[in-house]
Protein backbone atom coordinates (compact mmCIF):
# COMPACT_ATOMS: atom_id res chain seq x y z
CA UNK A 1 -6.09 -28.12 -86.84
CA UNK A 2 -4.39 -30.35 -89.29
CA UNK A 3 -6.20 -32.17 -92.65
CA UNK A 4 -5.28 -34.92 -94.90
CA UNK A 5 -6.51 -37.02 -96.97
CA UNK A 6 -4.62 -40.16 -96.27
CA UNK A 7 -6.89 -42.87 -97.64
CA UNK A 8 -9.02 -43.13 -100.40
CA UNK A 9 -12.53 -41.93 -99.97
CA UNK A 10 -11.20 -40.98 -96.14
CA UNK A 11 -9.85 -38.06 -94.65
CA UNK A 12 -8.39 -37.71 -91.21
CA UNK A 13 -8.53 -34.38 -89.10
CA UNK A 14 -6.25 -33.36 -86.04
CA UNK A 15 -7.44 -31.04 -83.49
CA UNK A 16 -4.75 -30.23 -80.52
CA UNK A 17 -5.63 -27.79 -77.30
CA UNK A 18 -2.97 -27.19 -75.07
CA UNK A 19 -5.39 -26.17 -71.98
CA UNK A 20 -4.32 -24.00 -69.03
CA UNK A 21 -0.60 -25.10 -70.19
CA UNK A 22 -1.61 -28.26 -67.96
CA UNK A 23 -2.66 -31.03 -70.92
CA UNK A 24 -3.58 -31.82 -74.38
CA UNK A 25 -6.98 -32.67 -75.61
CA UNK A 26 -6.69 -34.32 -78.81
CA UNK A 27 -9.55 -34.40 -81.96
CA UNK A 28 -9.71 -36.86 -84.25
CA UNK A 29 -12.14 -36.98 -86.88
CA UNK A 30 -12.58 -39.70 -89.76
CA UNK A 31 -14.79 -38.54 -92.29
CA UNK A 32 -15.63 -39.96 -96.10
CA UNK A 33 -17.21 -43.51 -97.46
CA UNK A 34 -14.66 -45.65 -96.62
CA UNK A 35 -15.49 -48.37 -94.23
CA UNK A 36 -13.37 -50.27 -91.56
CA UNK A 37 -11.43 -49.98 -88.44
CA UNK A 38 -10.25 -46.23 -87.58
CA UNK A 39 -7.35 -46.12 -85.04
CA UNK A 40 -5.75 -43.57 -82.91
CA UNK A 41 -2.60 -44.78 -81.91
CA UNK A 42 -0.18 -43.65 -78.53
CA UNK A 43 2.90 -44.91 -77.36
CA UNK A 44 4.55 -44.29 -73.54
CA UNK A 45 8.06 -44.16 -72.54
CA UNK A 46 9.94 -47.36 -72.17
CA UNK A 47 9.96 -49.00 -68.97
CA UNK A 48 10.54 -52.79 -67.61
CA UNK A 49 7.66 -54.78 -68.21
CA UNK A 50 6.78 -57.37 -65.69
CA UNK A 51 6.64 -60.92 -65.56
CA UNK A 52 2.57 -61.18 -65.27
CA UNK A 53 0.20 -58.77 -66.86
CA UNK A 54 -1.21 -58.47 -63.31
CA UNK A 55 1.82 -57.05 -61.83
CA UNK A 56 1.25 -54.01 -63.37
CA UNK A 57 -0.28 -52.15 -61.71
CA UNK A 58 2.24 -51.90 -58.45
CA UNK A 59 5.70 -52.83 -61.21
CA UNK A 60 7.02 -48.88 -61.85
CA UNK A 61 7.61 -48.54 -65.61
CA UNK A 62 5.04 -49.58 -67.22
CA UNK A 63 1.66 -48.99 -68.43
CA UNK A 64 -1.53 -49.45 -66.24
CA UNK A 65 -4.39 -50.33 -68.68
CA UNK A 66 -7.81 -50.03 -67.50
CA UNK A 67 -10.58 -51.40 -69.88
CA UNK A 68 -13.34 -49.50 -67.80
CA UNK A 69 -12.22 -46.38 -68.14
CA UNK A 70 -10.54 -46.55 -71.55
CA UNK A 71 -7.60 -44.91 -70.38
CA UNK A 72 -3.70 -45.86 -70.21
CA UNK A 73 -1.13 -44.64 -68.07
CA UNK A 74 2.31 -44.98 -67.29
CA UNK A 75 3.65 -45.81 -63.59
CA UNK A 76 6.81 -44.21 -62.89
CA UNK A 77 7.76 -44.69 -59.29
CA UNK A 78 9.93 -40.31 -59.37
CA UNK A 79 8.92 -38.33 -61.80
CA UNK A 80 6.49 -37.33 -64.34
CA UNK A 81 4.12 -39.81 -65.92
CA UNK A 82 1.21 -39.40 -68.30
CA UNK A 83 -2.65 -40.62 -68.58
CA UNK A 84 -4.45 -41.24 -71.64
CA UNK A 85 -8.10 -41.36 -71.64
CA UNK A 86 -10.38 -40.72 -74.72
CA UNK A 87 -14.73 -40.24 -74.46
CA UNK A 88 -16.57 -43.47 -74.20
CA UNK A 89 -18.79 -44.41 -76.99
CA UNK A 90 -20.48 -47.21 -78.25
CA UNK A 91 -18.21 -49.58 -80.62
CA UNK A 92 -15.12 -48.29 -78.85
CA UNK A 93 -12.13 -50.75 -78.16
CA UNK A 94 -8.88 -50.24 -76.30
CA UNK A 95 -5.92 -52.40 -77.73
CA UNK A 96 -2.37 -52.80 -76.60
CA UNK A 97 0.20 -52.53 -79.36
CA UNK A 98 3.98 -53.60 -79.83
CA UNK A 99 5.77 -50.48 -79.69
CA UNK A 100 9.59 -49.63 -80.04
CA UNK A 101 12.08 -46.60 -79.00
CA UNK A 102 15.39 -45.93 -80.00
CA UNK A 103 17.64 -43.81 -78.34
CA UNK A 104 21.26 -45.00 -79.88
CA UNK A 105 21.78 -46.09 -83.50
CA UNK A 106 20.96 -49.76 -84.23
CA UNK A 107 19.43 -50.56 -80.93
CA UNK A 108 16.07 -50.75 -79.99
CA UNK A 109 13.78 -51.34 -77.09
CA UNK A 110 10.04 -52.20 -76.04
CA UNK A 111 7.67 -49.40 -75.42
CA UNK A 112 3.98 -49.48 -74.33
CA UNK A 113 1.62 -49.02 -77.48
CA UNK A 114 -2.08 -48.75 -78.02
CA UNK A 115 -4.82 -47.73 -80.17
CA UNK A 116 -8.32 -47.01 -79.61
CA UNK A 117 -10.71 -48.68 -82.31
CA UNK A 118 -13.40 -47.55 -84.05
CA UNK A 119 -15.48 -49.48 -86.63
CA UNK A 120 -16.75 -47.15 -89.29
CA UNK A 121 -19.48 -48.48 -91.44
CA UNK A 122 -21.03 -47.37 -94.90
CA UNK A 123 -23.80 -45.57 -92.74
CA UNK A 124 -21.70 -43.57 -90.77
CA UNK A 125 -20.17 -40.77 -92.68
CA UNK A 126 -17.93 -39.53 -90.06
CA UNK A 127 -16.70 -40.63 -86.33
CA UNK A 128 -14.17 -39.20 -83.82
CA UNK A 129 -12.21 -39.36 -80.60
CA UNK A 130 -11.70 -37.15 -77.82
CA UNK A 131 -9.04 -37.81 -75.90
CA UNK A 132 -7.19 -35.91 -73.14
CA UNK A 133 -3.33 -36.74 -72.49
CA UNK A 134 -2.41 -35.60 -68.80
CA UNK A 135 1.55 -35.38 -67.81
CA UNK A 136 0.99 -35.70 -63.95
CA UNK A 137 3.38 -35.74 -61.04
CA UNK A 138 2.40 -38.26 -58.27
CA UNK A 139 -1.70 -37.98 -58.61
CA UNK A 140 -3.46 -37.80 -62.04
CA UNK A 141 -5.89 -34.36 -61.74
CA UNK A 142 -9.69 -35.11 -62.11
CA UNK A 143 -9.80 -34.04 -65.57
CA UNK A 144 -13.21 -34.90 -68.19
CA UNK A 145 -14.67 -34.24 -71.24
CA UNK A 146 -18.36 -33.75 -70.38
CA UNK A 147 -19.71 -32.79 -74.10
CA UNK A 148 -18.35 -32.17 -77.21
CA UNK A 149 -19.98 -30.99 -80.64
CA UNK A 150 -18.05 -31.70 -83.29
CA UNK A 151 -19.23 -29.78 -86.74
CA UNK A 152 -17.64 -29.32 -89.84
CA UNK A 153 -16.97 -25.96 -88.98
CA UNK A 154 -17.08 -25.73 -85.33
CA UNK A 155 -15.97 -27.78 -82.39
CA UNK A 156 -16.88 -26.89 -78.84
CA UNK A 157 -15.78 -29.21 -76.10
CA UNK A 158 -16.99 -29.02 -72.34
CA UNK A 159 -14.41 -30.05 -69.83
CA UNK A 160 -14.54 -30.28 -66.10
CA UNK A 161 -11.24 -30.18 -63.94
CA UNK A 162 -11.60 -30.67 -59.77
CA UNK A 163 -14.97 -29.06 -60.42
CA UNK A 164 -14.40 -26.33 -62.74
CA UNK A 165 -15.74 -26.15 -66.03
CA UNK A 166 -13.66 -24.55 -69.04
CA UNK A 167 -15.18 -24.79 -72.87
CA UNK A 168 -12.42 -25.29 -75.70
CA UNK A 169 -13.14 -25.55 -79.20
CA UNK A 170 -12.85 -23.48 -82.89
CA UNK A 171 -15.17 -21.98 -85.44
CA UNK A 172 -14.42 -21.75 -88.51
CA UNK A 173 -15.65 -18.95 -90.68
């Protein structure tokens, strides 16, 4: 767990389980008076992206966005790819994002980008997202958060993978 206090009147928290040496789940919590939009921002590895955004899905490369779901993930035809998925919750938005690599000096290319979106308002002290990052080879595993309680000093997090549940979290004392 990781704390700063990059904004005025709002601090940020970082939470990272490595689970089973399988995937990440990933804490955020925004906490103070400030009021706004809270992001929590990912970027995939570059691929070709195609002509029409409704290409995508079949087009190896690039990122498959699904709205439902709130998750992203990349589409590589060999190889490993990755999903991202956070909790739903009310308010929540899913946005795509330019995003850049650069693998040689001076030259750039397009990435997929995208942050989820929280507005925080004067009557909400403090909000979060959960959100699991997968690496997969061929399928994406069943993985979800089913509950999480997220204290000041304690975080427990219920997740269920092909049927078996495993509980993650910290206390602190």
């Amino acid at each position: 767990m990781v704390e700063n206090q990059s904004y005025q009147n709002l601090a940020h928290r970082r939470s990272v389980f490595f689970v089973d040496k399988k995937y990440f789940v990933i804490v955020d919590e925004a906490f103070g008076s400030a009021t706004g939009n809270v992001d929590t921002h990912f970027q995939l590895a570059p691929g070709v992206a195609p002509a029409s955004s409704a290409d995508r899905v079949s087009t190896p490369g690039v990122a498959v966005f699904n709205r439902d779901s709130f998750s992203v993930h990349s589409n590589f035809k060999e190889g490993w790819n990755v999903l991202v998925k956070t909790t739903l919750q009310p308010g929540l938005e899913l946005t795509e994002e330019d995003g850049w690599a650069s693998f040689l000096y001076t030259k750039k290319e397009p990435r997929p980008a995208f942050c989820y979106r929280l507005k925080k308002t004067a009557e909400k002290e403090k909000l979060h997202f959960v959100t699991l990052v997968i690496p997969f080879e061929n399928q994406a595993p069943e993985i979800q958060i089913t509950r999480s309680v997220i204290e000041s000093d304690k975080m427990e997090i219920e997740i269920f993978e092909n049927g078996k549940k495993e509980l993650i979290g910290y206390q602190i004392n």
